[in-house]
Every structure is written in structure tokens, then in C-alpha cells.
Protein backbone atom coordinates (compact mmCIF):
# COMPACT_ATOMS: atom_id res chain seq x y z
CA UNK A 1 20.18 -10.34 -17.91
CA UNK A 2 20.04 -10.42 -14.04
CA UNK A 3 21.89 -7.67 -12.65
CA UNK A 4 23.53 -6.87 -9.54
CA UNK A 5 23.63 -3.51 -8.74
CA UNK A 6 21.94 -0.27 -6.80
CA UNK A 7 19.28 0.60 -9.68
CA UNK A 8 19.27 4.73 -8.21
CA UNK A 9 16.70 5.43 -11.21
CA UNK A 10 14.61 2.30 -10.07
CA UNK A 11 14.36 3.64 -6.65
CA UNK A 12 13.97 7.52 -6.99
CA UNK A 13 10.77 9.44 -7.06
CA UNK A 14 9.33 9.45 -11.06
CA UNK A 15 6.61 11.82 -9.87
CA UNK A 16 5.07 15.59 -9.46
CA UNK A 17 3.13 16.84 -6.80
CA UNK A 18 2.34 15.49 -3.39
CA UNK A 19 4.20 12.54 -3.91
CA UNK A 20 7.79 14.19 -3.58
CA UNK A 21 8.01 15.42 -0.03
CA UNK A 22 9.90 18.63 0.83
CA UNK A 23 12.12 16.04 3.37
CA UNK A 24 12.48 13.93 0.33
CA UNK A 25 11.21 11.09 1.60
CA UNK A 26 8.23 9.92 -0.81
CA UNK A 27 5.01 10.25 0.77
CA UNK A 28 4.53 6.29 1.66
CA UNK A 29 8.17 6.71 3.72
CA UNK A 30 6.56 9.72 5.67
CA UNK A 31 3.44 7.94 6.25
CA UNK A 32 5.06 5.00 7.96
CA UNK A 33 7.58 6.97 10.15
CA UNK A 34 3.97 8.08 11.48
CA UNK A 35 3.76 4.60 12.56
CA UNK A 36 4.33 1.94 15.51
CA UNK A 37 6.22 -0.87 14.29
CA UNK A 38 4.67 -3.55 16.18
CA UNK A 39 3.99 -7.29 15.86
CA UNK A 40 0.81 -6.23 14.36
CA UNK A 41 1.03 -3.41 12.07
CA UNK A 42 4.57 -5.04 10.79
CA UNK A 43 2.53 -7.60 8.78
CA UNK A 44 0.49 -5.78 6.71
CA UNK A 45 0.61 -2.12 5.05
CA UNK A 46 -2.13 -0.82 2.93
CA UNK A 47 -1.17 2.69 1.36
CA UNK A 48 -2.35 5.17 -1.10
CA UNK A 49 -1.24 8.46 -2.30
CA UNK A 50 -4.87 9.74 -2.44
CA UNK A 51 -3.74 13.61 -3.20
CA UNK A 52 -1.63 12.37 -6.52
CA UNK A 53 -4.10 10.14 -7.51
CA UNK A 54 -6.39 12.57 -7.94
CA UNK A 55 -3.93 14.44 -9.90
CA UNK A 56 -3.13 11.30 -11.78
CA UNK A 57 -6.82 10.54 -13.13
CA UNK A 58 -8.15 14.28 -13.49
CA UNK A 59 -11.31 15.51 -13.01
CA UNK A 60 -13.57 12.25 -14.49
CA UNK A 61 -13.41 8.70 -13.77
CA UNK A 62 -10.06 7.27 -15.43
CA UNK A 63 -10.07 3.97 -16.62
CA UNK A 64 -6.54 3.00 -16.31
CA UNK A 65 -6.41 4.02 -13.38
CA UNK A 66 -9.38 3.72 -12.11
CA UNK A 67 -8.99 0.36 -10.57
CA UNK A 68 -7.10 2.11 -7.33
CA UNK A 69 -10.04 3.29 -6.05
CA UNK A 70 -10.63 2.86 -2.48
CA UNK A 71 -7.20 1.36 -2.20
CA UNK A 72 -5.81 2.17 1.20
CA UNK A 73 -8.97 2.35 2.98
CA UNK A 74 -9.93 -1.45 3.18
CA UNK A 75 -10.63 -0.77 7.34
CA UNK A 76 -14.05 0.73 6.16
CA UNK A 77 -14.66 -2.17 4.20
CA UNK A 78 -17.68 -1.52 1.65
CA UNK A 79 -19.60 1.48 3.88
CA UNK A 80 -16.46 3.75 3.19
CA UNK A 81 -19.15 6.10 1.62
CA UNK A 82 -21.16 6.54 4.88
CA UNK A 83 -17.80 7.89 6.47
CA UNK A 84 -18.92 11.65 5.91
CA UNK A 85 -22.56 11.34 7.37
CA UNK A 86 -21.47 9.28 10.43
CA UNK A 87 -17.78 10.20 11.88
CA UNK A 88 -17.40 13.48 9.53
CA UNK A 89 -14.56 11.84 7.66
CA UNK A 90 -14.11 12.76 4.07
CA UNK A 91 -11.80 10.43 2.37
CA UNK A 92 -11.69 12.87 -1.03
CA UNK A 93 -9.70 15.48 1.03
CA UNK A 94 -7.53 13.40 2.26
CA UNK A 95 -3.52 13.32 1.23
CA UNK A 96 -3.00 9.89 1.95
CA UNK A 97 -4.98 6.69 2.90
CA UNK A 98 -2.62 3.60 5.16
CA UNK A 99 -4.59 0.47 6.45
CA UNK A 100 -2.14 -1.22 8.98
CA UNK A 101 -2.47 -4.65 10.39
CA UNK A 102 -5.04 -7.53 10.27
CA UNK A 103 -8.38 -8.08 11.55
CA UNK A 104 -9.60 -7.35 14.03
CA UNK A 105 -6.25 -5.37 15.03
CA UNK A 106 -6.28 -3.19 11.74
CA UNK A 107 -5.71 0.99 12.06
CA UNK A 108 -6.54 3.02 8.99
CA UNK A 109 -4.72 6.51 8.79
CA UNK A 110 -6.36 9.09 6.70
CA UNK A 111 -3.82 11.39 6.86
CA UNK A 112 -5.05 15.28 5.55
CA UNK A 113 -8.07 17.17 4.39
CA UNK A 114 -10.37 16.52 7.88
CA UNK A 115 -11.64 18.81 10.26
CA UNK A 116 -10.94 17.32 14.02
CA UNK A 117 -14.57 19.18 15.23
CA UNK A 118 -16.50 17.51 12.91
CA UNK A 119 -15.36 14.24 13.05
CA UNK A 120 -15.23 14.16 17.19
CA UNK A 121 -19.09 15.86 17.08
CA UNK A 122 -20.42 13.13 14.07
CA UNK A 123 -18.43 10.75 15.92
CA UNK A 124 -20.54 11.27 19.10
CA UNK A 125 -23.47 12.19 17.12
CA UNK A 126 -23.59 8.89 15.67
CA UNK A 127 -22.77 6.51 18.97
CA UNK A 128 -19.14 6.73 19.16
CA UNK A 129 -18.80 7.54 22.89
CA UNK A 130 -15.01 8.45 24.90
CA UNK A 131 -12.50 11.25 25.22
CA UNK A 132 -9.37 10.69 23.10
CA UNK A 133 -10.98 7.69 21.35
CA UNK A 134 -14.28 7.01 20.66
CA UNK A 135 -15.60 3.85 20.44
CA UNK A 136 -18.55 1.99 19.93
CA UNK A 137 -20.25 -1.86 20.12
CA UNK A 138 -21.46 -3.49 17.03
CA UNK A 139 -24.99 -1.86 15.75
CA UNK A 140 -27.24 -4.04 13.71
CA UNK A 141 -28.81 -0.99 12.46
CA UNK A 142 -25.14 1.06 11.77
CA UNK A 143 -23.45 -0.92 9.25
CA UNK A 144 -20.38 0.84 10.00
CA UNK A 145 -19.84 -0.82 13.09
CA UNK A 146 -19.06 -3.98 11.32
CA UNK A 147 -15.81 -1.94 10.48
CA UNK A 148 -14.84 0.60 12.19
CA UNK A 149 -15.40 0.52 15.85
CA UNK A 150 -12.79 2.89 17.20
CA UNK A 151 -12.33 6.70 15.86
CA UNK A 152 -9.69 9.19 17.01
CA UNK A 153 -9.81 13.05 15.88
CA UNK A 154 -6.29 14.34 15.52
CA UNK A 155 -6.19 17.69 14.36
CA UNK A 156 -6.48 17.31 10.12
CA UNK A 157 -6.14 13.40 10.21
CA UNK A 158 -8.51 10.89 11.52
CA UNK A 159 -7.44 7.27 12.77
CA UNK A 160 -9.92 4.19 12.48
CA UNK A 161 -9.98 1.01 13.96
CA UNK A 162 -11.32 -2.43 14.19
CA UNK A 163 -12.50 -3.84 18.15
CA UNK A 164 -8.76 -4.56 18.89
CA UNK A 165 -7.13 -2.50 17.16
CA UNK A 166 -4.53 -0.19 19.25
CA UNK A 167 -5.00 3.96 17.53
CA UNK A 168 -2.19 5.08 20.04
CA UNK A 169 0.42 3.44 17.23
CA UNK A 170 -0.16 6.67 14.84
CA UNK A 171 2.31 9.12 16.26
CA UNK A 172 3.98 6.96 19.14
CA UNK A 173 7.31 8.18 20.28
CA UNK A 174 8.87 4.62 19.51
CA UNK A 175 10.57 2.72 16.54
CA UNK A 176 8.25 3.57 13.62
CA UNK A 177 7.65 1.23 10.20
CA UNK A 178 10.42 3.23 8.58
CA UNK A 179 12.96 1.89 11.01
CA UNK A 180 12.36 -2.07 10.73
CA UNK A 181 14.58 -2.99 8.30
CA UNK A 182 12.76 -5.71 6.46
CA UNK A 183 10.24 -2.60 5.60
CA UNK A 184 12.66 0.00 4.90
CA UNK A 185 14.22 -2.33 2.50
CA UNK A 186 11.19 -2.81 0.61
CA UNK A 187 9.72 0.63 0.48
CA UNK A 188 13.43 2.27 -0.40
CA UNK A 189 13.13 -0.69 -3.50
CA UNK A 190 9.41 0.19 -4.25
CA UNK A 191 10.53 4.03 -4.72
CA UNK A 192 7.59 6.95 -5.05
CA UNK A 193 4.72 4.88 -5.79
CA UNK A 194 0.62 5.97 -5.95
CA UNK A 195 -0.28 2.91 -4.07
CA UNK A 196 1.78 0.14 -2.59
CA UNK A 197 1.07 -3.15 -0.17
CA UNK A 198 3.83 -4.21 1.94
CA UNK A 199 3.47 -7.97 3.54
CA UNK A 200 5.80 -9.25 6.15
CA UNK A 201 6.36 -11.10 9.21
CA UNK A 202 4.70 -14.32 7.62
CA UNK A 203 1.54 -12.33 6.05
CA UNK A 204 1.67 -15.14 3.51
CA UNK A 205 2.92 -18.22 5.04
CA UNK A 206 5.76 -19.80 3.56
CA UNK A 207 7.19 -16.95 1.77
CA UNK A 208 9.75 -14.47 1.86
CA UNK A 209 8.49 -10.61 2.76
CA UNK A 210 7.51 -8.53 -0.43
CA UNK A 211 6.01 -5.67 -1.59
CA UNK A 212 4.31 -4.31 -4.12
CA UNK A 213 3.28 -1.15 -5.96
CA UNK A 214 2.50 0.79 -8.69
CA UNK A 215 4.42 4.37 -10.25
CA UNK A 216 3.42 7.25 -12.06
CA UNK A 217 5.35 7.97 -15.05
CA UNK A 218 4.02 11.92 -15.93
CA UNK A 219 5.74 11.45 -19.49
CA UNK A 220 3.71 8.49 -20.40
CA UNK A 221 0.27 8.84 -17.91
CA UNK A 222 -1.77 5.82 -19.39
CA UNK A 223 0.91 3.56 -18.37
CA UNK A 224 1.30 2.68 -14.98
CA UNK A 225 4.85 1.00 -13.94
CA UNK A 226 4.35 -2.00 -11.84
CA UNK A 227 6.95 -2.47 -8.79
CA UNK A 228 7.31 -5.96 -6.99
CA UNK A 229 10.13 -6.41 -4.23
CA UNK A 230 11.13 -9.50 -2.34
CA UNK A 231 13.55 -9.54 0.38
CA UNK A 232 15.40 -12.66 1.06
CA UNK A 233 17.65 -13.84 3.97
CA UNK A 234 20.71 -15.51 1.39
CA UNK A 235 22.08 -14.16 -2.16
CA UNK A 236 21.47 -17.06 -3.53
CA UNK A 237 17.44 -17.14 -2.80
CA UNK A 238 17.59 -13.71 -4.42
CA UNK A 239 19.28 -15.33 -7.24
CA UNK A 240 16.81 -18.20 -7.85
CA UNK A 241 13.67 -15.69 -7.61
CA UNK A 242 14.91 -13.27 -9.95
CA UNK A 243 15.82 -15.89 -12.94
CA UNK A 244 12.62 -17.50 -12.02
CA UNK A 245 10.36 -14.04 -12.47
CA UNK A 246 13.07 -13.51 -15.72
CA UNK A 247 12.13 -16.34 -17.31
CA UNK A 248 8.53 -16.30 -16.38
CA UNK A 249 7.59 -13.03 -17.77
CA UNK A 250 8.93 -13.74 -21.31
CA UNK A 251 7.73 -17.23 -21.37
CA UNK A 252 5.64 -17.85 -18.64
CA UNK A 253 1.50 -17.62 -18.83
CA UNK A 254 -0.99 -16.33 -15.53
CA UNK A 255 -1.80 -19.56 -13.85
CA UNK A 256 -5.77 -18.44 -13.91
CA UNK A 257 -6.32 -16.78 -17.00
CA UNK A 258 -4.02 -19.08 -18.83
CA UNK A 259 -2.30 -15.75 -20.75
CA UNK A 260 0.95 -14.81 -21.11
CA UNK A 261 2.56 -12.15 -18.55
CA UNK A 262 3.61 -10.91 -22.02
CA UNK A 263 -0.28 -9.47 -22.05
CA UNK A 264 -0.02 -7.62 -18.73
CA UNK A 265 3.91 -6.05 -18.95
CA UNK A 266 6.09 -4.62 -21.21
CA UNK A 267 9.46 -4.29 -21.09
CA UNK A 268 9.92 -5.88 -17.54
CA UNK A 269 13.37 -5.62 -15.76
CA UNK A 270 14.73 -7.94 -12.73
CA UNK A 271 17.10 -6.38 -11.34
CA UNK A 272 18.60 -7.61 -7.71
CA UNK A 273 19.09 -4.14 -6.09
CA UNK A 274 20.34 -3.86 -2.39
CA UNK A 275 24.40 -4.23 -1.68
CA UNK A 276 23.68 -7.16 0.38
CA UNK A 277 22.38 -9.07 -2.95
CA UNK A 278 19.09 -10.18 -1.34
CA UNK A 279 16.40 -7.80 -2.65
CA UNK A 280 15.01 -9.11 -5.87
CA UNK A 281 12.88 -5.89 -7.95
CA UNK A 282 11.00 -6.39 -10.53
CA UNK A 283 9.73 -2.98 -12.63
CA UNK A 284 7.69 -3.56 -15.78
CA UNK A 285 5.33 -1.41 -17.61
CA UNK A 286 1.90 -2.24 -17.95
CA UNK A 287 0.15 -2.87 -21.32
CA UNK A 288 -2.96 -1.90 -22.16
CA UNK A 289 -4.97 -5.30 -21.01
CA UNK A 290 -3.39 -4.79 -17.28
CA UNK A 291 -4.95 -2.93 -14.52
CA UNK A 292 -3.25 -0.31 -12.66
CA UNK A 293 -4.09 -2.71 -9.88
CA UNK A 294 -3.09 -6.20 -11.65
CA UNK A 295 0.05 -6.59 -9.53
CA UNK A 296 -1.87 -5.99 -6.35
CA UNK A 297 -3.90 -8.51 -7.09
CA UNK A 298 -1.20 -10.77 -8.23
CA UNK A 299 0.59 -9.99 -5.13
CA UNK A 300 -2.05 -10.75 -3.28
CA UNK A 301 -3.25 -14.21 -5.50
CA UNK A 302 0.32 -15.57 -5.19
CA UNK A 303 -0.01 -15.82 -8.98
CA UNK A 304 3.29 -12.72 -9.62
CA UNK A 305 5.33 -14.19 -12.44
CA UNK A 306 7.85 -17.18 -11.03
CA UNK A 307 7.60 -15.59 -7.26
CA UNK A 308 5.13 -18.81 -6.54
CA UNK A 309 6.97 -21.57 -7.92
CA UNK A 310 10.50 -20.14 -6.69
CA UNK A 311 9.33 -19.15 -3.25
């Protein structure tokens, strides 16, 4: 049954390590009170807990979870591996990966783990030229220009950026991410989550702002908990969606692969969760045919279960 009420369990942090925060604020609510809220980096949020995933799949490559890689650090695109050699940016020190904002505006914060020498000397080293920021033209024969054309050293983070993208947004003494209310609404709903996308401000045209992400459940670690959030403006839009994704995920089938959501979740609640009655959350844990990253993608596809055909 649909309820509506403040799910506190649905909300509160399910994991160990770097994801609680000695604040308690989860790590992806820190992260984004690092951040500008702008007309930019409000439609699009890209974030990883990079210090508890590496907790969360061990020393070797983890199959269920192994489909997060890289998540959080889609600025770099595919040459994310050349980061070391050219700016002197290590991604597998880092705490936390957030890509902000679309092309060619997007900022990537990797937050922890660098060393602001090395990546202002490789910066240079390697054609990045400027005081604070470094930047660069496009270089045929550098790849990584495609991507990142902007680098700023700041003390054990770095900040990326595409040819338009504005770097002074990480750490600005204005409103951050954590104070726009769409986004607060949606991160408080996602809870403490490994990775998480958050999409507003018309990222996908003709429907409502959501958000989606994926827990860590230390009693059961093969099983990752999938999080999807959608904010409406009226109760009754909340309403609609959440007997829509109800009745879609115990009868309803993926509209590409033709199976059942039945394959991909287990034990899926819809729950509508804010006091106002217009946050629809839906937590479900995966099977063992779903991907840590399968509601990412669905997220991302338009293909989450009822969201489409309600929205």
C-alpha cells in the first residue's frame, strides 16, 4: 500500500565508514554545500562516494558492484586514466568524485587524496597555462583536452572543467546545492547513498525533478538497495506516480528488455515521504540479474518502473 508518511529509516545513513560524516550530514550533502547553486550546476549532479566504494568492493574487482566504476567522473570522459600522467590527479585517492552541470559548462570535484604541487606542476608541465586556473585550447595530440580544459589545484582536491565551465562555484561564499530546495528535498529522500544522480531544472524535458541512487546495506553486501525520488509541485501528482511505479513493479515488464521489474527488484516499497505529500520514494532491493547501476541507467533511459507513463 501507498503510504504517507516521513519514512526516518528510508532516509538515514545504512552505512560504515566515510559515508557517515562527523557533521552528520552524509557525504553527498557535504559535497554539495561545497557547491554554487547556479542555473547551471542546478541541472545536473553526478556523485560518488569513491572512499566507501572502495570499502564496499574490497581489494579485487567486485562484480556487483562493479558497474559504479568511474561513476562521478564523467567530465574526463574516457581518458580519466591519463589524469595522473598529465594534471597529477589520482582519482583512486580520492574521497569523493561530483560532476556538476552540462556540457560544455560541466565542473568535476575530486574532493581528497591529491597533492596541490603536483597537480599545478603536471598541470603546467603538460600545457595547462594560468595562476589560479589553468587552462588550455583543444590539442589534437592531448586527448584530454577534448575534456577537461580548465584545472584548479586546491590544496587536497582538484576541480576540472569543460571550455565554459565556471571552477570558482566549488567553495563560493553564496547559496550552495544544499540550500535549493528542490535538491535538498531529493538528497534528504535519497539518504547515505555510494553513488547518486540528481536531475532538475528541466534536465529531462517534460518531467518532474528526480533523483536517483544506490545504498549500501553492510548486513547484506551483495545487494545493493536502489533509491529513486521524484519531487512534484501537487499531492495529487505524487499520488498518481507512486500507484503508477506500485503497480508497475509487481506487474509491469522493462520496456527494452521486455522483463519483468520483478527480475531487477525485490521487495520494492513506494512510499510518499515529505510532509508536504509531494515526494514520491521508491527503495527496492536489487536481485541478482540487476546492476548496482541498473537504476542509473533507468533513470537516465526514462524506462524507471511507471515514472514514464505517469510523468
Amino acid at each position: 500500500m501507498i503510504a504517507t508518511a516521513l519514512i526516518v529509516a528510508g532516509c538515514s545513513t545504512t552505512s560504515s565508514g566515510s559515508g557517515n560524516q562527523d557533521d552528520g550530514k552524509t557525504a553527498l550533502e557535504s559535497s554539495l554545500s561545497r557547491i554554487q547553486a547556479t542555473e547551471q550546476t542546478t541541472r545536473y549532479v553526478e556523485f560518488a562516494n569513491t572512499a566507501l566504494y572502495r570499502e564496499v568492493t574490497g581489494s579485487g574487482y567486485s562484480w556487483t558492484w562493479g558497474s559504479l566504476d568511474g561513476w562521478g567522473a564523467s567530465v574526463a570522459g574516457p581518458y580519466s586514466g591519463q589524469l595522473p600522467s598529465v594534471l597529477g590527479v589520482d582519482l583512486t585517492e580520492a574521497e569523493i568524485l561530483v560532476s556538476i552541470g552540462e556540457s560544455p559548462h560541466a565542473v568535476m570535484l575530486i574532493g581528497g587524496g591529491q597533492k596541490e604541487d603536483d597537480v599545478a606542476s603536471s598541470a603546467a608541465d603538460s600545457g595547462w597555462n594560468g595562476d589560479e586556473v589553468l587552462a588550455t585550447d583543444g590539442n589534437p595530440s592531448q586527448p584530454l583536452t577534448s575534456y577537461v580544459r580548465q584545472v584548479r589545484a586546491l590544496d587536497a582536491d582538484a576541480v576540472l572543467g569543460e571550455v565554459e565551465a565556471d571552477l570558482s562555484v566549488i567553495d563560493s561564499e553564496r547559496a550552495s546545492l544544499i540550500d535549493d530546495p528542490v535538491i535538498a528535498d531529493l538528497v534528504d529522500c535519497l539518504g547515505d547513498v555510494v553513488v547518486a544522480m540528481v536531475a532538475s531544472r528541466n534536465y529531462f524535458p517534460g518531467t518532474p525533478p528526480v533523483a536517483a541512487g544506490v545504498r549500501y546495506d553492510p548486513d547484506r553486501p551483495d545487494e545493493p538497495v536502489s533509491v529513486v525520488c521524484v519531487q512534484t509541485v501537487l499531492a495529487g501528482d505524487a499520488t498518481v506516480i507512486a500507484a503508477a511505479m506500485e503497480d508497475a513493479l509487481s506487474t509491469g515488464q522493462h520496456p527494452r528488455s521486455e522483463r519483468p521489474y520483478t527480475r531487477y527488484f525485490d521487495n520494492p516499497t513506494v512510499t510518499v515521504v515529505d510532509e508536504g505529500g509531494t515526494t514520491v520514494q521508491m527503495v527496492a532491493r536489487n536481485t541478482a540479474e540487476a546492476y548496482a547501476s541498473t537504476i542509473l541507467h533507468m533513470t537516465q533511459a526514462h524506462t524507471l518502473p511507471g515514472f514514464a507513463e505517469s510523468s
